[in-house]
N, C-alpha and C. Protein backbone atom coordinates (compact mmCIF):
# COMPACT_ATOMS: atom_id res chain seq x y z
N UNK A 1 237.34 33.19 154.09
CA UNK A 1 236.62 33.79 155.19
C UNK A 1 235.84 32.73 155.93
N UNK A 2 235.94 33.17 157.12
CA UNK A 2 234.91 31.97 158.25
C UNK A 2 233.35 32.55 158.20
N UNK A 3 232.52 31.47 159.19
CA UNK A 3 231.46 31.82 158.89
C UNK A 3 231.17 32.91 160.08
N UNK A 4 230.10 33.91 159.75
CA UNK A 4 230.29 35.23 159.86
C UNK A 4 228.82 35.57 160.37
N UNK A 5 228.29 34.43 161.21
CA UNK A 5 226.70 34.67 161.55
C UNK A 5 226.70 36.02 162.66
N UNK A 6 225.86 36.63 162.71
CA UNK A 6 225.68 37.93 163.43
C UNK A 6 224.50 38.12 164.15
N UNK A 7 224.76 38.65 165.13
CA UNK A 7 223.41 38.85 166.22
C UNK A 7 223.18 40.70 166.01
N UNK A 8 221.44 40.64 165.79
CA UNK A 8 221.15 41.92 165.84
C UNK A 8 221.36 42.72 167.50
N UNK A 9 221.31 43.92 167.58
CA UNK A 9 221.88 44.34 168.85
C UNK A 9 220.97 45.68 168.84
N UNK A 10 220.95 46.26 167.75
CA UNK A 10 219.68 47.72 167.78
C UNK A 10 219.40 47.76 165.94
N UNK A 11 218.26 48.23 166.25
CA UNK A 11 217.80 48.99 164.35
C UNK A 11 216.56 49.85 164.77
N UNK A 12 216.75 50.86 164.17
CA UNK A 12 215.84 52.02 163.99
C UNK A 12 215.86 52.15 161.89
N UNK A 13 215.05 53.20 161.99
CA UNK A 13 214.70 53.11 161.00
C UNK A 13 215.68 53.31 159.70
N UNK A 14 216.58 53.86 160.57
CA UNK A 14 217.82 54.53 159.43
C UNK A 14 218.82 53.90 159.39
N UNK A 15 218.93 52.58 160.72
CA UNK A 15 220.63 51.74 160.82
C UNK A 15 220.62 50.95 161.69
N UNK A 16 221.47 49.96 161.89
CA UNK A 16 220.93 48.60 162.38
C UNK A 16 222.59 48.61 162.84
N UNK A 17 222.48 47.89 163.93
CA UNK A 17 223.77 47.16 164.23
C UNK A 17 223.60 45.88 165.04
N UNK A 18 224.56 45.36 164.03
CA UNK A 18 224.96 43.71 164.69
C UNK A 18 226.29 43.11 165.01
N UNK A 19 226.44 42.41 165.66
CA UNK A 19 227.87 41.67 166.28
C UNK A 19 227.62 40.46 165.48
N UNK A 20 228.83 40.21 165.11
CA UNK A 20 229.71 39.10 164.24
C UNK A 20 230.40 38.16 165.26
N UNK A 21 230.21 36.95 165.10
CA UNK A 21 230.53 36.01 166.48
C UNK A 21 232.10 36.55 166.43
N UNK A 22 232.87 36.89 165.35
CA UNK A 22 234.17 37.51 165.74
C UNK A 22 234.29 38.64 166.74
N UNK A 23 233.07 39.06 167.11
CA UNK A 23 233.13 40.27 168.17
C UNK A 23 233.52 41.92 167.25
N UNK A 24 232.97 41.40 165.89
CA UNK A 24 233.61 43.14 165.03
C UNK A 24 231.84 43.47 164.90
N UNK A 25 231.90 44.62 165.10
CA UNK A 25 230.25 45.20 165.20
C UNK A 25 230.10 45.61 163.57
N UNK A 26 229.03 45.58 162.94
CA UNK A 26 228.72 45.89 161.73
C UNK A 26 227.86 46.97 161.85
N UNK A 27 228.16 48.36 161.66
CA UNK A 27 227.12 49.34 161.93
C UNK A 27 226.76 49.94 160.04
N UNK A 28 225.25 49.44 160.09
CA UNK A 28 224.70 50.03 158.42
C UNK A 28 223.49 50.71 158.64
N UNK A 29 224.31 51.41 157.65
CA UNK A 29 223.51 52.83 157.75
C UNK A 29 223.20 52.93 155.78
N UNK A 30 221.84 52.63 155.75
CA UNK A 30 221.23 52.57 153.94
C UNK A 30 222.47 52.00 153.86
N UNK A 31 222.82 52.28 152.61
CA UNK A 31 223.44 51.08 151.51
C UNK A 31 225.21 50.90 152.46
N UNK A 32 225.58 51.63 153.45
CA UNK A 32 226.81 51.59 153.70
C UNK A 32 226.95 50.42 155.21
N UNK A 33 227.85 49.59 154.97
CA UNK A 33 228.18 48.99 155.94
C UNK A 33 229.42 49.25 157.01
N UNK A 34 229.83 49.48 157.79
CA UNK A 34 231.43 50.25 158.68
C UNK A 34 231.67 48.65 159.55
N UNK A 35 232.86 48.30 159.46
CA UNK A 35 232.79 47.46 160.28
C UNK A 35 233.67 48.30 161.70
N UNK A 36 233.74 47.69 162.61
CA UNK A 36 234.01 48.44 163.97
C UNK A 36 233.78 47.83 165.31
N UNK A 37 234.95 48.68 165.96
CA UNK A 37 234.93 48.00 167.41
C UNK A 37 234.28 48.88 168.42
N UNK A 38 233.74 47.96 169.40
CA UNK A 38 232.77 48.90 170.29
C UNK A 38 233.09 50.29 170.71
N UNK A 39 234.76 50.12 171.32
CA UNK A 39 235.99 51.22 171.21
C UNK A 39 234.95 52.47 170.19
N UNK A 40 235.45 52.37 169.05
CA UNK A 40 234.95 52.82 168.34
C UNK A 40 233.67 53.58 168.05
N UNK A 41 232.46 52.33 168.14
CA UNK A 41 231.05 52.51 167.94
C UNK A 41 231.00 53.58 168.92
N UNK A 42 231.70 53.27 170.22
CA UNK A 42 230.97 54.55 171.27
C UNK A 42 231.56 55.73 171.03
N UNK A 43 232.78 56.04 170.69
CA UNK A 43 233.15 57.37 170.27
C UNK A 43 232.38 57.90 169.24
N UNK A 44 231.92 57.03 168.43
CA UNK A 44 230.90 57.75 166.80
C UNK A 44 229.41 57.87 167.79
N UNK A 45 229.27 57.17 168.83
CA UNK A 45 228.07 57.69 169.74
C UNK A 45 228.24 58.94 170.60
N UNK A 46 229.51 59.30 170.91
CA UNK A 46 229.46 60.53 171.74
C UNK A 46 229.56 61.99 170.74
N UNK A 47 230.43 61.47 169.88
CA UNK A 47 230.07 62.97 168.68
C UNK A 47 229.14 63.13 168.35
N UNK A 48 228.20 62.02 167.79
CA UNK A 48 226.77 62.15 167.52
C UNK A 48 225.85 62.73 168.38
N UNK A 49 225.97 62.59 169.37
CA UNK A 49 225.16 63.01 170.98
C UNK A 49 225.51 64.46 170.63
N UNK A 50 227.04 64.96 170.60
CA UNK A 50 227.44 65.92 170.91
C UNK A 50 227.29 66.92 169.79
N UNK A 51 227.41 66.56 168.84
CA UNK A 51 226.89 67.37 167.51
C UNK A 51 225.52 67.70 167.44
N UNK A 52 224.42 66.52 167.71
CA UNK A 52 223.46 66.89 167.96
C UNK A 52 222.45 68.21 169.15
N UNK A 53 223.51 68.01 170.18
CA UNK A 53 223.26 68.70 171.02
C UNK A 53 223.72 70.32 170.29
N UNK A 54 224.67 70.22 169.66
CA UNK A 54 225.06 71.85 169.42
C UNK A 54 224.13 72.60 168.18
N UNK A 55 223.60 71.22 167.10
CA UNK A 55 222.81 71.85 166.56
C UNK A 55 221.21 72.04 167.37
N UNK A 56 221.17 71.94 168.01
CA UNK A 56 219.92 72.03 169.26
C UNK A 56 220.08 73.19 170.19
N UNK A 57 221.25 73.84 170.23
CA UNK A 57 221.41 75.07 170.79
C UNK A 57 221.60 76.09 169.51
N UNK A 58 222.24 75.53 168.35
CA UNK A 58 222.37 76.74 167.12
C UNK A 58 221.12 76.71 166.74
N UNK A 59 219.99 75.98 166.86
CA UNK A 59 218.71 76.12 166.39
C UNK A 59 217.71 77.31 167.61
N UNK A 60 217.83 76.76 168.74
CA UNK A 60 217.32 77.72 170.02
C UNK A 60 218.04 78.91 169.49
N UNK A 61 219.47 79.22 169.57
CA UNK A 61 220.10 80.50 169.10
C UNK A 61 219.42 81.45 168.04
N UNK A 62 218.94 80.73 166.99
CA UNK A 62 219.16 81.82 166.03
C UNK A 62 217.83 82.41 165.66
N UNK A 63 217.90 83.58 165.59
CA UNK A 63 216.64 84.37 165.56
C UNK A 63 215.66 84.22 164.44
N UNK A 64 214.16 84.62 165.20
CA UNK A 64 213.16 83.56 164.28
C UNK A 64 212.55 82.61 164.72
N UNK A 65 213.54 81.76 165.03
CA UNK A 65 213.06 80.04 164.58
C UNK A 65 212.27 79.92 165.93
N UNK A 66 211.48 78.62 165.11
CA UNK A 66 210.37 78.41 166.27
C UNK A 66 210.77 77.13 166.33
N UNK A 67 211.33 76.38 167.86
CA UNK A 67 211.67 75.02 167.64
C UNK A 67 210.70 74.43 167.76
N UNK A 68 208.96 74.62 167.80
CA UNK A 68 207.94 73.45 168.01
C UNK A 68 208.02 72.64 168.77
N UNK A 69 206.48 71.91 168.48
CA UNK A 69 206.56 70.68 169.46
C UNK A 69 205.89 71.07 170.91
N UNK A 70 205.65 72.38 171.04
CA UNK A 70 205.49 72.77 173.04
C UNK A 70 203.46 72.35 172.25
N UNK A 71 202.68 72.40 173.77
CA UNK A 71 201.63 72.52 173.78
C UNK A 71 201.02 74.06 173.58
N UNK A 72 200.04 74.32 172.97
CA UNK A 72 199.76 74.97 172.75
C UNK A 72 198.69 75.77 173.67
């Protein structure tokens, strides 16, 4: 293997991603590493968006729940 230095690119508290001068993105998330192409990274960004969004309407939906957070 070549050498494999990497530039950070984002990290939050839960996952970090960096580029590999090979141009393969390393997205880790706790103990798991995915290697991946941007191709890629952005499709696992639009399900994520998009999943999120539906549990954000099944939460508004369902009777009961108080989604918080408004001023009081």
């Amino acid at each position: 293997m070549g050498d494999c230095s990497r530039t950070l690119l984002a990290e939050t508290t839960h996952c970090r991603i960096e580029r590999c001068r090979c141009g393969v993105l390393h997205l880790t998330v706790g103990p798991l590493t995915l290697r991946t192409t941007p191709e890629v990274l952005r499709s696992l960004g639009h399900a994520a968006s998009d999943a999120l969004a539906t549990l954000a309407l099944d939460a508004f939906a369902a009777p009961g729940r108080h989604l918080g957070g408004g001023a009081s």
